[in-house]
N, C-alpha and C. Protein backbone atom coordinates (compact mmCIF):
# COMPACT_ATOMS: atom_id res chain seq x y z
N UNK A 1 38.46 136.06 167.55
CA UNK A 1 38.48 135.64 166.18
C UNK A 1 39.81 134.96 165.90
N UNK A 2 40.06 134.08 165.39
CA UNK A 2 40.83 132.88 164.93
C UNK A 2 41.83 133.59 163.71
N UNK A 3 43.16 133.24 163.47
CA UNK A 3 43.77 134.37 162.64
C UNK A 3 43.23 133.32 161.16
N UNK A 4 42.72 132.22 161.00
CA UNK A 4 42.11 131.68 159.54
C UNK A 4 40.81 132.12 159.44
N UNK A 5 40.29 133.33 160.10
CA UNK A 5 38.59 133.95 159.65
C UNK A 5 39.64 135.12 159.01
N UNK A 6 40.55 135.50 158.84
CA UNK A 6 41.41 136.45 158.77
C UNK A 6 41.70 137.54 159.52
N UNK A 7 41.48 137.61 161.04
CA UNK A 7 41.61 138.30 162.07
C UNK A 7 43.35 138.12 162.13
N UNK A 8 44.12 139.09 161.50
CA UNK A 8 45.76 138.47 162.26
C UNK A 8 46.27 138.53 163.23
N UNK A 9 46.71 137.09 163.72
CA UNK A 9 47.24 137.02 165.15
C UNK A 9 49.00 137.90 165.17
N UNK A 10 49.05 138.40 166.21
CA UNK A 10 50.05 139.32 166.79
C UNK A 10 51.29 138.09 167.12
N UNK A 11 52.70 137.92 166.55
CA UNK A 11 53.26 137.25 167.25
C UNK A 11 54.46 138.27 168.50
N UNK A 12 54.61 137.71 169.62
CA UNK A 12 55.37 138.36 170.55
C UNK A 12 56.21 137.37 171.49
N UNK A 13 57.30 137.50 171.97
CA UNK A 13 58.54 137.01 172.16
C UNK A 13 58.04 136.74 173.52
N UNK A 14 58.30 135.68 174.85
CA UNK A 14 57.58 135.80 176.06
C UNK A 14 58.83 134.58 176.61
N UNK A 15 59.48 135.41 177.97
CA UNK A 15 60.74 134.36 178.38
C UNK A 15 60.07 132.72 178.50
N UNK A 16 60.74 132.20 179.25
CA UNK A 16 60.63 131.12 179.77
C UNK A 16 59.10 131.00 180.69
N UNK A 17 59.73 132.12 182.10
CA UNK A 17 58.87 131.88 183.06
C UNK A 17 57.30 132.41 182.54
N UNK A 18 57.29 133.45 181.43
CA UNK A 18 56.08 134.00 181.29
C UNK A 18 55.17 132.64 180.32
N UNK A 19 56.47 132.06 179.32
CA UNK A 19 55.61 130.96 178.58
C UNK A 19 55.05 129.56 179.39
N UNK A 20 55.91 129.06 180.66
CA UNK A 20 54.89 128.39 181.45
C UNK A 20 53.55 128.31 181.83
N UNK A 21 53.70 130.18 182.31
CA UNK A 21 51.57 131.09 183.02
C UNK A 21 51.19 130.68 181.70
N UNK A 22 51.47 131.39 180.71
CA UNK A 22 50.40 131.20 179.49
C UNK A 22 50.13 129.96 178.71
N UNK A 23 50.90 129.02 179.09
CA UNK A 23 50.39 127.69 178.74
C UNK A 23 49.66 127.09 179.63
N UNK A 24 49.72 127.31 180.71
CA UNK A 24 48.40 126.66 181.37
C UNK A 24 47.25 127.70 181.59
N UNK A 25 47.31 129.23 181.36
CA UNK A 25 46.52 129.64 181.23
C UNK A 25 45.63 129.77 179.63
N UNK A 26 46.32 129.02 178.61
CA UNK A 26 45.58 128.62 177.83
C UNK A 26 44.99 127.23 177.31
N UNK A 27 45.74 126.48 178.45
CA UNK A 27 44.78 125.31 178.92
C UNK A 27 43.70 125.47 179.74
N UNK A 28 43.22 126.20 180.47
CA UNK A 28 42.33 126.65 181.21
C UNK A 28 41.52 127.54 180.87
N UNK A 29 41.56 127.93 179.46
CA UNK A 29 40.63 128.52 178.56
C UNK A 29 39.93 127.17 177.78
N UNK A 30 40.29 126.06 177.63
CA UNK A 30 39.65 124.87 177.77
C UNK A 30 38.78 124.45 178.27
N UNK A 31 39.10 124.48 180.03
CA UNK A 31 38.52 123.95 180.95
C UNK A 31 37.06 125.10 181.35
N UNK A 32 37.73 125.63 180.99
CA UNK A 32 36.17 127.36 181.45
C UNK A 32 35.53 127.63 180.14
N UNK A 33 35.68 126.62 178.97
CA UNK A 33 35.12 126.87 178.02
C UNK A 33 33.87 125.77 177.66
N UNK A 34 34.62 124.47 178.17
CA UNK A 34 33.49 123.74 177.56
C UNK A 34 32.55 123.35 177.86
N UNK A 35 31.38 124.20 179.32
CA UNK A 35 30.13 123.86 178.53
C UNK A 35 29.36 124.52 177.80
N UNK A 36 29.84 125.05 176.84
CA UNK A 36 29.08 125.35 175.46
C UNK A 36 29.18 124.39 174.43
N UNK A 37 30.30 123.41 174.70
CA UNK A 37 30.30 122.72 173.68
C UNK A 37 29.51 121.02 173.90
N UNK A 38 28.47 121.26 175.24
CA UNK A 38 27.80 120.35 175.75
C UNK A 38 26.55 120.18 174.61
N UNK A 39 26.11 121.39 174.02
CA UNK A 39 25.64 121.60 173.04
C UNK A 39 25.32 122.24 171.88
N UNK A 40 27.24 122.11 171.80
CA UNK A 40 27.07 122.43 170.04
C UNK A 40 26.96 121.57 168.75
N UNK A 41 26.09 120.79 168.94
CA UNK A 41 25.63 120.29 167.51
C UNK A 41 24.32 121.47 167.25
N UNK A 42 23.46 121.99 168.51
CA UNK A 42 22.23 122.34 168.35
C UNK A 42 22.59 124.38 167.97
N UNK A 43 23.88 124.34 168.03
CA UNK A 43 24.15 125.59 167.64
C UNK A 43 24.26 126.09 165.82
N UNK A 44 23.98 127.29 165.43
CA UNK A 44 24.03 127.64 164.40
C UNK A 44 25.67 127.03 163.63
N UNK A 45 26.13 127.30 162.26
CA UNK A 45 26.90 126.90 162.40
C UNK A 45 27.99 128.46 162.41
N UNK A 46 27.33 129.25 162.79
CA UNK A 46 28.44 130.68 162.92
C UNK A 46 28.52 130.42 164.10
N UNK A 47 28.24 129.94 165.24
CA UNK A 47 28.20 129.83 166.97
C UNK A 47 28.95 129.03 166.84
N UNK A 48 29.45 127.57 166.25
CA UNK A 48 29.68 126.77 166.49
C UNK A 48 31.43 127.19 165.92
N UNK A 49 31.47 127.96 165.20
CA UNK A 49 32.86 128.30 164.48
C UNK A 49 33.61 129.61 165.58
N UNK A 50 32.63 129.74 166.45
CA UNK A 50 33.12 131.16 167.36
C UNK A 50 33.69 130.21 168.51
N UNK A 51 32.71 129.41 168.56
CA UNK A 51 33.48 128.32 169.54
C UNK A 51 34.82 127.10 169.20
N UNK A 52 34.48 127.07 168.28
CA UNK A 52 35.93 126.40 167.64
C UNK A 52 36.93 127.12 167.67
N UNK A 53 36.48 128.52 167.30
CA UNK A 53 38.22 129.63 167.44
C UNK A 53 38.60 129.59 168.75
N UNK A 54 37.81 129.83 169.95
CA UNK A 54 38.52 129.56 171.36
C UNK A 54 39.41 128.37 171.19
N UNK A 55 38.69 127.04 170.74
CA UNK A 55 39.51 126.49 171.29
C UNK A 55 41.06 125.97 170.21
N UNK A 56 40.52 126.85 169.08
CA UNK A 56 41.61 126.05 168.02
C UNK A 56 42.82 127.55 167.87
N UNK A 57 42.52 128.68 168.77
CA UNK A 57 43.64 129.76 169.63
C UNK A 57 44.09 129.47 170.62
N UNK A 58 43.20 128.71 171.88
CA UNK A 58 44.17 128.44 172.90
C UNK A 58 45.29 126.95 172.41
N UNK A 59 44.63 126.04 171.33
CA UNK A 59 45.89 125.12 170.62
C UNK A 59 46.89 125.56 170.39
N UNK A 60 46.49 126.72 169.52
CA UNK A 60 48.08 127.48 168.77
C UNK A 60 48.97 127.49 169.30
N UNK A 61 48.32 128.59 170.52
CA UNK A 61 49.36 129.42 171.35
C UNK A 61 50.45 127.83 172.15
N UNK A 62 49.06 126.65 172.33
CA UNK A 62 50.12 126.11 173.33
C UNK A 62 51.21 124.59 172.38
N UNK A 63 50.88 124.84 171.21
CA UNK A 63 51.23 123.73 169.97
C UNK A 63 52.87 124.44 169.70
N UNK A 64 52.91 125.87 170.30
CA UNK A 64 53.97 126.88 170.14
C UNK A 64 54.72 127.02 171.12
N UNK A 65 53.95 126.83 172.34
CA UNK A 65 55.08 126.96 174.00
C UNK A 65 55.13 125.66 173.97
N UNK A 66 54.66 124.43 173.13
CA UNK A 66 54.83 123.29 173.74
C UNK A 66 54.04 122.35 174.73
N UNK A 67 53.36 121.51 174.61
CA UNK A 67 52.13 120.81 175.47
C UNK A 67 52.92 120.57 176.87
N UNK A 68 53.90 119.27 176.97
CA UNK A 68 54.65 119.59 178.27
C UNK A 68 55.63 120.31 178.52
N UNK A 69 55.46 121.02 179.43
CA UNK A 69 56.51 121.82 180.02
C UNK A 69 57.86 121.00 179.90
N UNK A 70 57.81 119.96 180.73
CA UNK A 70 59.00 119.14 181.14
C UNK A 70 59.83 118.83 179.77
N UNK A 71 59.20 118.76 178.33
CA UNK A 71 59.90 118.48 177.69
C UNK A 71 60.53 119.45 176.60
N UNK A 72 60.40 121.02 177.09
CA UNK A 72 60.19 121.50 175.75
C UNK A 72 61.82 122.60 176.39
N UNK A 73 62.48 122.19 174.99
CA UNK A 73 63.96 122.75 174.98
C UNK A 73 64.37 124.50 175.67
N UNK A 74 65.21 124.45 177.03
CA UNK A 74 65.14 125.57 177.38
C UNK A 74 65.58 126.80 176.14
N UNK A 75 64.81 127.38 176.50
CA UNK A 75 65.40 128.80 175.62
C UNK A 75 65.23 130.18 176.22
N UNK A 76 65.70 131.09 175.60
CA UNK A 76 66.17 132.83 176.49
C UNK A 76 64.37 133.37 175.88
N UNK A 77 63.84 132.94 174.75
CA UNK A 77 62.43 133.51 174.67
C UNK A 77 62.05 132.39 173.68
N UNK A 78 60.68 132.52 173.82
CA UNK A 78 59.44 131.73 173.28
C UNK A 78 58.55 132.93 172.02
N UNK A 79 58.23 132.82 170.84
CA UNK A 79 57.87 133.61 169.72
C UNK A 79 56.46 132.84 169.66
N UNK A 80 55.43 133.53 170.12
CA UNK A 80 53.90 133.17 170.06
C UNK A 80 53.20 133.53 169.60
N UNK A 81 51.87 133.34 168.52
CA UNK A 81 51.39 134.29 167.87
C UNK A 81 49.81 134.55 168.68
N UNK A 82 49.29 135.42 168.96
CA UNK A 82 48.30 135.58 169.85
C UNK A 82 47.08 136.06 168.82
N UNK A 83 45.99 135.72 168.54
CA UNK A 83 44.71 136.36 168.37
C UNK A 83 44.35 137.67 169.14
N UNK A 84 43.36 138.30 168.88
CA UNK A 84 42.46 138.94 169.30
C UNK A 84 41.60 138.36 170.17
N UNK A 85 40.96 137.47 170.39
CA UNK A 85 40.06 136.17 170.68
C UNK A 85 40.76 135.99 171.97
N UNK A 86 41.90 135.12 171.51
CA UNK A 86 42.42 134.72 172.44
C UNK A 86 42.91 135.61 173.68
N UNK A 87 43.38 136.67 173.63
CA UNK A 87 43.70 137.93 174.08
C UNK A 87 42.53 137.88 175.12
N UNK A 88 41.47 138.47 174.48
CA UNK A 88 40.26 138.59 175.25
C UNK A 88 40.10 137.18 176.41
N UNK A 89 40.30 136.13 175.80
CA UNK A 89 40.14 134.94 177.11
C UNK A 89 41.30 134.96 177.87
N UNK A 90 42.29 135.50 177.94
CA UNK A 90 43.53 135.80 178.86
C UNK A 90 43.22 136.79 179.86
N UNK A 91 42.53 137.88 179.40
CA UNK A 91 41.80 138.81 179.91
C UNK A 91 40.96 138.71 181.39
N UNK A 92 39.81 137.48 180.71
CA UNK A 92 38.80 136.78 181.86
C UNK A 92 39.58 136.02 182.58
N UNK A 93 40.40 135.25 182.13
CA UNK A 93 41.48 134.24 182.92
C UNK A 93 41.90 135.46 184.19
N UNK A 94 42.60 136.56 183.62
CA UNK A 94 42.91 137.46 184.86
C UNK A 94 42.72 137.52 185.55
N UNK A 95 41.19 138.18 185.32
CA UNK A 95 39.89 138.79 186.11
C UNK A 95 39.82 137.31 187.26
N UNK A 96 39.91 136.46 186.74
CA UNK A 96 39.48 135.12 187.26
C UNK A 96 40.38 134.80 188.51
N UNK A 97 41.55 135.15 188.32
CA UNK A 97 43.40 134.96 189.19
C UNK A 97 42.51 135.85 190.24
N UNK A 98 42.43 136.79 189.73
CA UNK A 98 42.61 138.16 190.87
C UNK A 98 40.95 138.06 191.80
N UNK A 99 40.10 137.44 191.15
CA UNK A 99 38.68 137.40 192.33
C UNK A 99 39.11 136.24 192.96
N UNK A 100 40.04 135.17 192.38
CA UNK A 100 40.31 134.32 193.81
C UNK A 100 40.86 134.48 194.88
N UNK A 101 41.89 135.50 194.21
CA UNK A 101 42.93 135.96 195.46
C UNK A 101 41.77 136.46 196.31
N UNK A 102 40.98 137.27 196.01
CA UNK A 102 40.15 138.38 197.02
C UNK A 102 39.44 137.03 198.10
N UNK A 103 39.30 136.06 197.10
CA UNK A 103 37.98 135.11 198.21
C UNK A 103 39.12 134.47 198.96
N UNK A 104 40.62 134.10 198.71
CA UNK A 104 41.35 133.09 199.15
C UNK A 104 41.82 134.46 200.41
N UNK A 105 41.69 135.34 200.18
CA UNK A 105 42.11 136.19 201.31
C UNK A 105 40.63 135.85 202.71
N UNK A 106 39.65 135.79 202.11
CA UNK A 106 38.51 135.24 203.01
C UNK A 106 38.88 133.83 204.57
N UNK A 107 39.72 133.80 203.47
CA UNK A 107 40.41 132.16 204.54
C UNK A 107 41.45 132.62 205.32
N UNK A 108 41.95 133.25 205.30
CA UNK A 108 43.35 133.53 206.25
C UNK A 108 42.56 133.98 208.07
N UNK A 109 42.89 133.12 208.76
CA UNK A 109 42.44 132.96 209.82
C UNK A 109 43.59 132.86 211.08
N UNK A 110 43.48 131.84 212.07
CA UNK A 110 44.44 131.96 213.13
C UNK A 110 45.36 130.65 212.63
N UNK A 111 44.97 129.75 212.55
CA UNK A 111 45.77 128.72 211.57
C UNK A 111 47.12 128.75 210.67
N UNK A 112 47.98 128.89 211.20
CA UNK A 112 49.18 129.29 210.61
C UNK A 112 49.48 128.31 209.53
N UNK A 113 49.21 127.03 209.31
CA UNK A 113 49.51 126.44 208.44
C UNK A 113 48.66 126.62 207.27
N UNK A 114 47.41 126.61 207.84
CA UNK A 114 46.15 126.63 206.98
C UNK A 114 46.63 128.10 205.90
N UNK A 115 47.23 129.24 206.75
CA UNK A 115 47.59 130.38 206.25
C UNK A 115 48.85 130.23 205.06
N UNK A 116 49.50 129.42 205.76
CA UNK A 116 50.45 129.59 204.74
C UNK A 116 50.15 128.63 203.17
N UNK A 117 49.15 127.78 203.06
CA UNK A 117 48.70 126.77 202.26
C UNK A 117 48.17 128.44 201.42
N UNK A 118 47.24 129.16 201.62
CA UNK A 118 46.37 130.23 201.40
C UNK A 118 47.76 131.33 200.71
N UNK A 119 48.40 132.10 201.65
CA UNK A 119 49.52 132.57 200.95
C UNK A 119 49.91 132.16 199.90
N UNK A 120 50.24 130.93 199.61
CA UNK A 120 51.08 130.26 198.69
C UNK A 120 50.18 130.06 197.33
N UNK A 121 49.10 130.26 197.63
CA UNK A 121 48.08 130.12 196.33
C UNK A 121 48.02 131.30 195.99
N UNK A 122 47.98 132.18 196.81
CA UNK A 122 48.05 133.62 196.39
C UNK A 122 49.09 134.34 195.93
N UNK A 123 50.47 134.05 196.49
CA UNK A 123 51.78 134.01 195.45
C UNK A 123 51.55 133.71 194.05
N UNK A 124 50.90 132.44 193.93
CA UNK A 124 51.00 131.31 192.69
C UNK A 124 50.11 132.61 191.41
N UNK A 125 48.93 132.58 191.85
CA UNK A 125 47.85 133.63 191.41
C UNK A 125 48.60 134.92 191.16
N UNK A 126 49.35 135.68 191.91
CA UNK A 126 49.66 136.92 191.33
C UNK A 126 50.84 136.46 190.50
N UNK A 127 51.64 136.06 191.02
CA UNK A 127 52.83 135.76 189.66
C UNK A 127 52.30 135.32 187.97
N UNK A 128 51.03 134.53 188.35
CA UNK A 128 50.42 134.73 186.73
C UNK A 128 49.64 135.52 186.53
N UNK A 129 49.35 136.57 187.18
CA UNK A 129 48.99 137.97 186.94
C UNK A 129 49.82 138.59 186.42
N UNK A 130 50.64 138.56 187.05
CA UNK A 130 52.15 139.59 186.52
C UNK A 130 52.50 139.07 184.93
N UNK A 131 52.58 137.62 185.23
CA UNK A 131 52.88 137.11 183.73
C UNK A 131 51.90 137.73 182.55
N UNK A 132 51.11 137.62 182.83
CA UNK A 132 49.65 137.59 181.68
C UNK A 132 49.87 139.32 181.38
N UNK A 133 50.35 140.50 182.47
CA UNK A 133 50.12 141.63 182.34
C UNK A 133 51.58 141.52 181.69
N UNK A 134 52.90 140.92 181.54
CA UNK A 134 53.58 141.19 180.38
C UNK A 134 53.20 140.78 179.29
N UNK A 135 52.25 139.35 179.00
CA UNK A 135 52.38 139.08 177.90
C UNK A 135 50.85 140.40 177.28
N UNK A 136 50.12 140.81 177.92
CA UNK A 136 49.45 142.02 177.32
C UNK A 136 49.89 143.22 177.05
N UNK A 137 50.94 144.04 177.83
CA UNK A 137 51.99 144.98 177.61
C UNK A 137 52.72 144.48 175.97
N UNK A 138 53.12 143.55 175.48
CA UNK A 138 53.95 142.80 174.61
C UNK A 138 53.31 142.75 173.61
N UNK A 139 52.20 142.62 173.90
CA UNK A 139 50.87 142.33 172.77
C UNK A 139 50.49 143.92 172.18
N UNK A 140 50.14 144.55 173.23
CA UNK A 140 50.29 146.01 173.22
C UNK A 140 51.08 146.60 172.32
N UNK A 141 51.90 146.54 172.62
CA UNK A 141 53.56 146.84 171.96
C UNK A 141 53.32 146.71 170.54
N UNK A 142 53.29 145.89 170.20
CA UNK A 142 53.32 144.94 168.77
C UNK A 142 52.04 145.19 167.67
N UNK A 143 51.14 145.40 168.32
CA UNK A 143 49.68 145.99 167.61
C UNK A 143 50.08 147.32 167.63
N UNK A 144 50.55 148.15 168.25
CA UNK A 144 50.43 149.79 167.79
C UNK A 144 51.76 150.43 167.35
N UNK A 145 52.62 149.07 167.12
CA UNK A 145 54.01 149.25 166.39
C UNK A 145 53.81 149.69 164.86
């Protein structure tokens, strides 16, 4: 739920390295979102507003860390305000990191290069695991404060 249905979004403080994961992991709540919106004209218009909050929460969050990385002024923390909604699609994003690792472990073979291409995705994958599990600890924090 979108914090303008009046669901209030949680804001929480997230360094540098954690606001990078969560900006592309809320660009990629984008990319795993839209085909529902292949056909939402033919949706009710309460379906069509559940689907607008995905994508007008993963905006927020990233209208707040900043669209490019490359340009957005270093600082010691980033102040983000998170949904409920959105929360929940960070969630599946997880789930999502961590079943690749399991299949990208499927590939590690005799191929040492091939292995280390595989490693290195799997580094990439848990470090925004780790990220996503502070920015939910944080979120945590802040809702039962």
């Amino acid at each position: 739920m979108s914090a303008h249905q009046g669901s209030s979004a949680c804001r929480i403080s997230v360094d540098p390295s954690t606001a990078d994961v969560l900006r592309i992991e809320a660009k990629k709540v984008f990319m795993f979102n839209h085909e529902p919106f292949e056909d939402f004209i033919d949706y009710v218009p309460a379906k069509q507003l559940v689907l607008a909050d995905i994508f007008r929460d993963a905006t927020a969050v990233i209208d707040a860390l900043g669209w490019d990385p490359d340009t957005v002024p270093q600082r010691e923390s980033v102040e983000v305000a998170l949904t409920p909604g959105h929360v929940q699609q960070l969630h599946r994003r997880r789930c999502d990191l961590l079943d690749t690792n399991l299949d990208l472990l499927d590939n590690i073979g005799a191929d040492n290069d091939a292995n280390a291409i595989v490693m290195s995705e799997i580094h990439a994958n848990r470090h925004a695991t780790e990220a996503l599990n502070r920015v939910f600890d944080a979120y945590a924090d802040t809702i039962t404060a």
